[in-house]
Protein backbone atom coordinates (compact mmCIF):
# COMPACT_ATOMS: atom_id res chain seq x y z
CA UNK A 1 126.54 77.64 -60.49
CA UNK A 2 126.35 81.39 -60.95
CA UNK A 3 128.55 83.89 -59.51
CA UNK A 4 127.23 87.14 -57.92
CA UNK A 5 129.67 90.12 -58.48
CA UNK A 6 132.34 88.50 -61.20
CA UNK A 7 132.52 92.01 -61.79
CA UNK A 8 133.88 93.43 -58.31
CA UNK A 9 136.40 90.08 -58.88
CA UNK A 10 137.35 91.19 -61.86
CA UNK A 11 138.16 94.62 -60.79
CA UNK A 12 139.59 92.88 -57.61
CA UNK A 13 141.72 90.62 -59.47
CA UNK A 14 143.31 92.81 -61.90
CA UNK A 15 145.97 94.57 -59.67
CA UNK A 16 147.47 90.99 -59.69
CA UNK A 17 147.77 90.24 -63.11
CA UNK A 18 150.00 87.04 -62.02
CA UNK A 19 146.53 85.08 -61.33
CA UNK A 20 143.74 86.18 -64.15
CA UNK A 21 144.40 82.87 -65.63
CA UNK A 22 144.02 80.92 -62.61
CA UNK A 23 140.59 83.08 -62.30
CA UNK A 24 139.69 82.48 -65.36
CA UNK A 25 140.23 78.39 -65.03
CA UNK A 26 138.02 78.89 -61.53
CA UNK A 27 134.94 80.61 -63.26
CA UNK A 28 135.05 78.35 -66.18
CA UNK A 29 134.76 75.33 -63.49
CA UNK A 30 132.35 77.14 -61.77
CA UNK A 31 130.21 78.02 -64.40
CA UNK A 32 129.99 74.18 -65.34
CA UNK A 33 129.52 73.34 -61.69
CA UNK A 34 126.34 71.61 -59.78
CA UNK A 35 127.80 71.58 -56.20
CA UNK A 36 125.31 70.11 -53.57
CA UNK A 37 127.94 71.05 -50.50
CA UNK A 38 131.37 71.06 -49.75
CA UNK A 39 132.42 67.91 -50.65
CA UNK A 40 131.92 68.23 -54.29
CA UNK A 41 133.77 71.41 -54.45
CA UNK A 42 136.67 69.54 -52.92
CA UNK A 43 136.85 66.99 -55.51
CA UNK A 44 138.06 69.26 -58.28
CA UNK A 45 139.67 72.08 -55.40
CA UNK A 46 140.77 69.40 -52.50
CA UNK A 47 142.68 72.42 -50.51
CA UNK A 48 139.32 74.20 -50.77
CA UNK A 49 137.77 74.84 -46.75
CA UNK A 50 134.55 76.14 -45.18
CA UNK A 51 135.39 79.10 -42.73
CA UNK A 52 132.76 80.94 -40.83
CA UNK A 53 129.95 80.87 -43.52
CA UNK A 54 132.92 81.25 -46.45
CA UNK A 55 134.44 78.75 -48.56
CA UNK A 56 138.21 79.70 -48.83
CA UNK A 57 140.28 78.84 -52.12
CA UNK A 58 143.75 78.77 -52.43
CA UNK A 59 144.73 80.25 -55.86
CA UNK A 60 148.13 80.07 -57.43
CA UNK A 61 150.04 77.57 -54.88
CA UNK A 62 148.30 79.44 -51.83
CA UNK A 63 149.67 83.03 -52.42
CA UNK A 64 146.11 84.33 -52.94
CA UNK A 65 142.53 83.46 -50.99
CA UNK A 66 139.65 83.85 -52.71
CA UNK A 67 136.52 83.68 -50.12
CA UNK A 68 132.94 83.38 -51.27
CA UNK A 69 129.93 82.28 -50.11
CA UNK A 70 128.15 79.59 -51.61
CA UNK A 71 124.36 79.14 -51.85
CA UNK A 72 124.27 75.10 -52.50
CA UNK A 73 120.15 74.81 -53.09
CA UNK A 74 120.07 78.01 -55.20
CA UNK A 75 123.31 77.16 -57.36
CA UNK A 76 124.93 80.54 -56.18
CA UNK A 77 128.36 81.69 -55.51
CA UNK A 78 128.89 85.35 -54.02
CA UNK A 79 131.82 87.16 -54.29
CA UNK A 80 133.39 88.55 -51.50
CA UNK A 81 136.86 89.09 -51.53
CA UNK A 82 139.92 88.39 -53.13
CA UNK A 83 143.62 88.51 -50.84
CA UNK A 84 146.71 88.15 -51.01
CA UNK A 85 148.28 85.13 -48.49
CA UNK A 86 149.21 88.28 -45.62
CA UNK A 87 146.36 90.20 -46.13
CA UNK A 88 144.05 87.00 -45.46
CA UNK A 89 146.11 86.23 -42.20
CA UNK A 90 145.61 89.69 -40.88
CA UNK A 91 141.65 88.39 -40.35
CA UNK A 92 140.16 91.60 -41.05
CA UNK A 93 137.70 89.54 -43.80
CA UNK A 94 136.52 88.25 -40.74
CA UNK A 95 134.91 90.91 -39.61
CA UNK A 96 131.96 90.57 -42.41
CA UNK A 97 128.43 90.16 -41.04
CA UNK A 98 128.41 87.25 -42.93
CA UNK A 99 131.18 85.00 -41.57
C-alpha cells in the first residue's frame, strides 16, 4: 500500500508526541500491506471499521482516530485526519465530501 499525504500526518501527529511510535508501527504495516478490502485490514487491526467511505483506526487503546480512505484496487491509502477520542465524537470529520 502507499499512503497519500504521510506528510500532513506527520505534521498532524506531532502535537501528540505520546503516539509517533504507534504511527510509526501503522506505516511500517502499511507499507508492507496488500489489502484487497476490509477484512484483511482487520486481521492485523481487528478494532479497525468502515465509516461513511473512511476506515477508522483506533490508535493507542482508542484515545486517538486515525480516518483514511482506502483505495483497495489501486493499493492506496489517503490521509485524512488524525483526532483525538473527543474531537472524533464531535462528528465534524463528517462533514468531508468524501464520507
Amino acid at each position: 500500500m502507499h499512503l497519500i499525504s504521510i506528510r500532513n500526518l506527520r505534521i498532524d501527529v506531532a502535537q501528540f508526541p505520546d503516539v509517533k511510535k504507534q504511527i510509526d508501527d501503522w506505516y511500517a504495516t502499511l507499507k508492507k500491506a496488500d489489502w484487497a478490502n476490509l477484512e484483511d485490514v482487520r486481521r492485523i487491526y481487528r478494532d479497525a471499521e468502515a465509516v461513511g467511505n473512511f476506515t477508522v483506526f483506533n490508535i493507542k487503546g482508542n484515545a486517538y482516530r486515525l480516518i483514511v480512505g482506502i483505495d483497495y484496487e489501486n493499493q492506496v491509502v489517503y490521509y485524512k485526519y488524525f483526532l483525538t477520542h473527543l474531537e472524533y465524537d464531535k462528528d465534524k470529520w463528517k462533514n468531508d465530501p468524501y464520507f
